[in-house]
PDB file of N, CA and C in Angstrom:
ATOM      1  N   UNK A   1     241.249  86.581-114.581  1.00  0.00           N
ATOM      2  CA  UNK A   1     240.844  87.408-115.696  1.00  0.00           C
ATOM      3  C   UNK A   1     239.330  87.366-115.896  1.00  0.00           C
ATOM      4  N   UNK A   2     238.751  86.500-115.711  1.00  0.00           N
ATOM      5  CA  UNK A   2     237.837  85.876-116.405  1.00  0.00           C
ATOM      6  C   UNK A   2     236.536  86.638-114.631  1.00  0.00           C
ATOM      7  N   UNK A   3     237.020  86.731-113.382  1.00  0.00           N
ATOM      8  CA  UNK A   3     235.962  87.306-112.441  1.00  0.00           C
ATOM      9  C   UNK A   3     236.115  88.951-113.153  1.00  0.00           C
ATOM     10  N   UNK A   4     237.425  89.294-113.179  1.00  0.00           N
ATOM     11  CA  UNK A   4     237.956  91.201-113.756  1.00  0.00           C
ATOM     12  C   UNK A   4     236.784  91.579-114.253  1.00  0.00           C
ATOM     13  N   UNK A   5     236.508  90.264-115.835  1.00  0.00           N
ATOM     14  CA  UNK A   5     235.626  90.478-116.868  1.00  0.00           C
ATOM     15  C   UNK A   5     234.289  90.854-115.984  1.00  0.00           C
ATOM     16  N   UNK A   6     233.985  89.876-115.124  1.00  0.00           N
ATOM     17  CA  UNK A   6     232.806  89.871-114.564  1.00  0.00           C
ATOM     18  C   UNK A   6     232.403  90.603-114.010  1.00  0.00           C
ATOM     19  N   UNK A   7     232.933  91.186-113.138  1.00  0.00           N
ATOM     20  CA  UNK A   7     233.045  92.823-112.435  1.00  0.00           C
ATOM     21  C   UNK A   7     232.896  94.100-112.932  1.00  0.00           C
ATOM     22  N   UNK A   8     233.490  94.038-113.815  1.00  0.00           N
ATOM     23  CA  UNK A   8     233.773  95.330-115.074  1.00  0.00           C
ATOM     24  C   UNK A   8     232.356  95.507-116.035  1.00  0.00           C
ATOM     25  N   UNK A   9     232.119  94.029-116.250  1.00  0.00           N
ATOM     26  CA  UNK A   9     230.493  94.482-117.202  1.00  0.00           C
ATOM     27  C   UNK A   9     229.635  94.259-115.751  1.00  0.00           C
ATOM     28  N   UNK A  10     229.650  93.551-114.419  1.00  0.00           N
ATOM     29  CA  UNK A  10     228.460  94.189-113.909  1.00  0.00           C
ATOM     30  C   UNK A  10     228.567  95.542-113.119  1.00  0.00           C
ATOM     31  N   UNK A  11     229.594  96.047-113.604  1.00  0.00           N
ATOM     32  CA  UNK A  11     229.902  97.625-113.260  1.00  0.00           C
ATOM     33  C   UNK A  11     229.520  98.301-114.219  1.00  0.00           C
ATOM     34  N   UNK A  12     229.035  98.299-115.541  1.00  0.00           N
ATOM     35  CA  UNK A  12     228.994  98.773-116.603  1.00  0.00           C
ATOM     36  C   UNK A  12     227.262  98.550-116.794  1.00  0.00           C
ATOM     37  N   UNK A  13     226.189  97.818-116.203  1.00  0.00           N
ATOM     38  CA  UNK A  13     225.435  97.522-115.710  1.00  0.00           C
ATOM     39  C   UNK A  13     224.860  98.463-115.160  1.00  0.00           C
ATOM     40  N   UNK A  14     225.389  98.593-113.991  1.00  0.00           N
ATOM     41  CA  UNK A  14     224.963  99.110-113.032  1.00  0.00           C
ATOM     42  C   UNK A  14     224.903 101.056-113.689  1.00  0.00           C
ATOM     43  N   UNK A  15     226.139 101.454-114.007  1.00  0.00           N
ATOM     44  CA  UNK A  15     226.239 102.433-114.407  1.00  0.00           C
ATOM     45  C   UNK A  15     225.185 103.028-115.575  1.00  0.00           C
ATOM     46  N   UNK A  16     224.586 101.573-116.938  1.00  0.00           N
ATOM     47  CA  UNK A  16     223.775 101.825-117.723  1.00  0.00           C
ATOM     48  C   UNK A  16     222.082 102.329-116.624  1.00  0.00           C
ATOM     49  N   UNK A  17     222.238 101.312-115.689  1.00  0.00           N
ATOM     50  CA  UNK A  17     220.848 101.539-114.933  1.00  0.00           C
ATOM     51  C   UNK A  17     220.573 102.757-114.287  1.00  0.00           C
ATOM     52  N   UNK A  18     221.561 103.599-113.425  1.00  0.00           N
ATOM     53  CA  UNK A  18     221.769 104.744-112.758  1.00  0.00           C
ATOM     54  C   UNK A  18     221.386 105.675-114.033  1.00  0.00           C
ATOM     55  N   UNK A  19     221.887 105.599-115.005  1.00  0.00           N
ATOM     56  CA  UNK A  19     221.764 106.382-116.537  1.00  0.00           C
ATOM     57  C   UNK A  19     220.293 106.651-116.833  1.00  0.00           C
ATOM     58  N   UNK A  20     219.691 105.122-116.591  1.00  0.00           N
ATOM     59  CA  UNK A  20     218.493 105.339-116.951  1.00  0.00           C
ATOM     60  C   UNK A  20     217.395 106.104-115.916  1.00  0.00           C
ATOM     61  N   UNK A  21     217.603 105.912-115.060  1.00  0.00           N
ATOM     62  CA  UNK A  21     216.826 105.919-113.383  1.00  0.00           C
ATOM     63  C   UNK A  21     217.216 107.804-113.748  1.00  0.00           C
ATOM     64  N   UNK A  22     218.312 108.207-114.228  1.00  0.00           N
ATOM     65  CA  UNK A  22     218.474 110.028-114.372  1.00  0.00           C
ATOM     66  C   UNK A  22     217.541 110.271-114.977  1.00  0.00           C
ATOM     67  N   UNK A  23     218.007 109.700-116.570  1.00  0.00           N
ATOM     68  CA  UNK A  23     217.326 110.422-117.699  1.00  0.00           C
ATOM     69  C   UNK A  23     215.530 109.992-117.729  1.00  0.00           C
ATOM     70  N   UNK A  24     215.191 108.766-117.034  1.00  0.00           N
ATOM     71  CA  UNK A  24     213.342 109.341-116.717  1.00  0.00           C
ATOM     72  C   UNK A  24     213.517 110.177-115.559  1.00  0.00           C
ATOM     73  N   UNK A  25     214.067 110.514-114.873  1.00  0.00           N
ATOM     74  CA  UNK A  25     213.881 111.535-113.560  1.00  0.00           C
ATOM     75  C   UNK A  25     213.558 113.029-114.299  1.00  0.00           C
ATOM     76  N   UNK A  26     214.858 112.701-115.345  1.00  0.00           N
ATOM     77  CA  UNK A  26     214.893 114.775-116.227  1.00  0.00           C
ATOM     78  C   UNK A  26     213.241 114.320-116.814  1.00  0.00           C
ATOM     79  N   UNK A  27     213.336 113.013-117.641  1.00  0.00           N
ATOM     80  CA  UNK A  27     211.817 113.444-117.771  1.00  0.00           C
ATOM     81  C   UNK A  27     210.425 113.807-117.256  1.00  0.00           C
ATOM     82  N   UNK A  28     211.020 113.364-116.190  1.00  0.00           N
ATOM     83  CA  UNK A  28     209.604 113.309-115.143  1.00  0.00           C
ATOM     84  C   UNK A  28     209.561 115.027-114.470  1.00  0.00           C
ATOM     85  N   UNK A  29     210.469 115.412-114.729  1.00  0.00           N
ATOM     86  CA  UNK A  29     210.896 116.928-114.215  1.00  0.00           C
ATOM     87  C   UNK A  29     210.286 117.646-115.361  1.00  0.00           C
ATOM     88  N   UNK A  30     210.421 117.691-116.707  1.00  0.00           N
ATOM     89  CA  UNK A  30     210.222 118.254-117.776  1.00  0.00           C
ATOM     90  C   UNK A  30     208.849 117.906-117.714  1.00  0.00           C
ATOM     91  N   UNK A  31     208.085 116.967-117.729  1.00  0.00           N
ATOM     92  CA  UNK A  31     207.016 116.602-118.121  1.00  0.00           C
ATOM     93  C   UNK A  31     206.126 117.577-116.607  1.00  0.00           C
ATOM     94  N   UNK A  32     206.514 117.690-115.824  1.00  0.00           N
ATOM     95  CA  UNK A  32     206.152 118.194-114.287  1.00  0.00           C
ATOM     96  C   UNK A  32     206.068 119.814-114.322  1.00  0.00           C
ATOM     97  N   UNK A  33     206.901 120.140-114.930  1.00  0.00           N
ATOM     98  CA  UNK A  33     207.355 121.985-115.234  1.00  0.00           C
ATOM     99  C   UNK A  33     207.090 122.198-116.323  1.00  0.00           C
ATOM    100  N   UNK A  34     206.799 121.447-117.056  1.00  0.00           N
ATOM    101  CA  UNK A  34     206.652 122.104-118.496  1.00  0.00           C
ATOM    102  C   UNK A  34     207.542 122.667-119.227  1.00  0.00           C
ATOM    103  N   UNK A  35     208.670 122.472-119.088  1.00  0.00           N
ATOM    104  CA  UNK A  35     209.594 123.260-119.541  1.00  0.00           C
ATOM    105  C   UNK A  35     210.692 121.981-120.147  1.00  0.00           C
ATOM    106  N   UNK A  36     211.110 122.030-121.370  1.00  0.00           N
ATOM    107  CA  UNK A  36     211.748 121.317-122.021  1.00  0.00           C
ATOM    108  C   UNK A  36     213.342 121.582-122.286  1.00  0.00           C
ATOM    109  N   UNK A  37     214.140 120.679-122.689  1.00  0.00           N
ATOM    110  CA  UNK A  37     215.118 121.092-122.647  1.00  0.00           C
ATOM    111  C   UNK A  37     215.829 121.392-121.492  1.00  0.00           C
ATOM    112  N   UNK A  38     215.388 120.666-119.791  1.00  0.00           N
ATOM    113  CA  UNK A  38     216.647 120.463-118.979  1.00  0.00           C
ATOM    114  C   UNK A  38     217.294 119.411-118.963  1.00  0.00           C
ATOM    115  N   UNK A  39     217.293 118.586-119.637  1.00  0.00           N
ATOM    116  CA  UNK A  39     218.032 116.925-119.579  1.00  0.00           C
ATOM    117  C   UNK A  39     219.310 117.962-120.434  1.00  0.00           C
ATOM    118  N   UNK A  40     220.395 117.668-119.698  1.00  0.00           N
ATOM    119  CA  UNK A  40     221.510 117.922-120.695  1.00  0.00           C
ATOM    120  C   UNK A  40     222.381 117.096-121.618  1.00  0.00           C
ATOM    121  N   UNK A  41     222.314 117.603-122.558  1.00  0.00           N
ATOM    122  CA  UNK A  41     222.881 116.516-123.633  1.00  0.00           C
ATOM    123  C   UNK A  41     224.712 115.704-123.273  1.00  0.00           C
ATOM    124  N   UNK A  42     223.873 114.281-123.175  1.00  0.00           N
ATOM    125  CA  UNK A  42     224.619 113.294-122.511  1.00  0.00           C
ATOM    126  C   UNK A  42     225.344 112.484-123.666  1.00  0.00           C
TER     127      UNK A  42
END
């Protein structure tokens, strides 16, 4: 039970980081084009 746990939050981890690594990418896109409002509401 107790590795499950361990797996599951460093899967949950990983998934927060990928999240983040997007949402500066949309920013770095927006900030690049000038154009606001392509990050879609997540």
């Amino acid at each position: 039970m107790l590795d499950a746990t361990r797996v599951l939050n460093a899967t949950r981890i990983q998934a927060n980081q990928a999240r983040h690594a997007y949402l500066l990418a949309l920013a770095a896109l927006e900030q690049a084009t000038g154009v606001s409002g392509v990050a879609p509401r997540l």
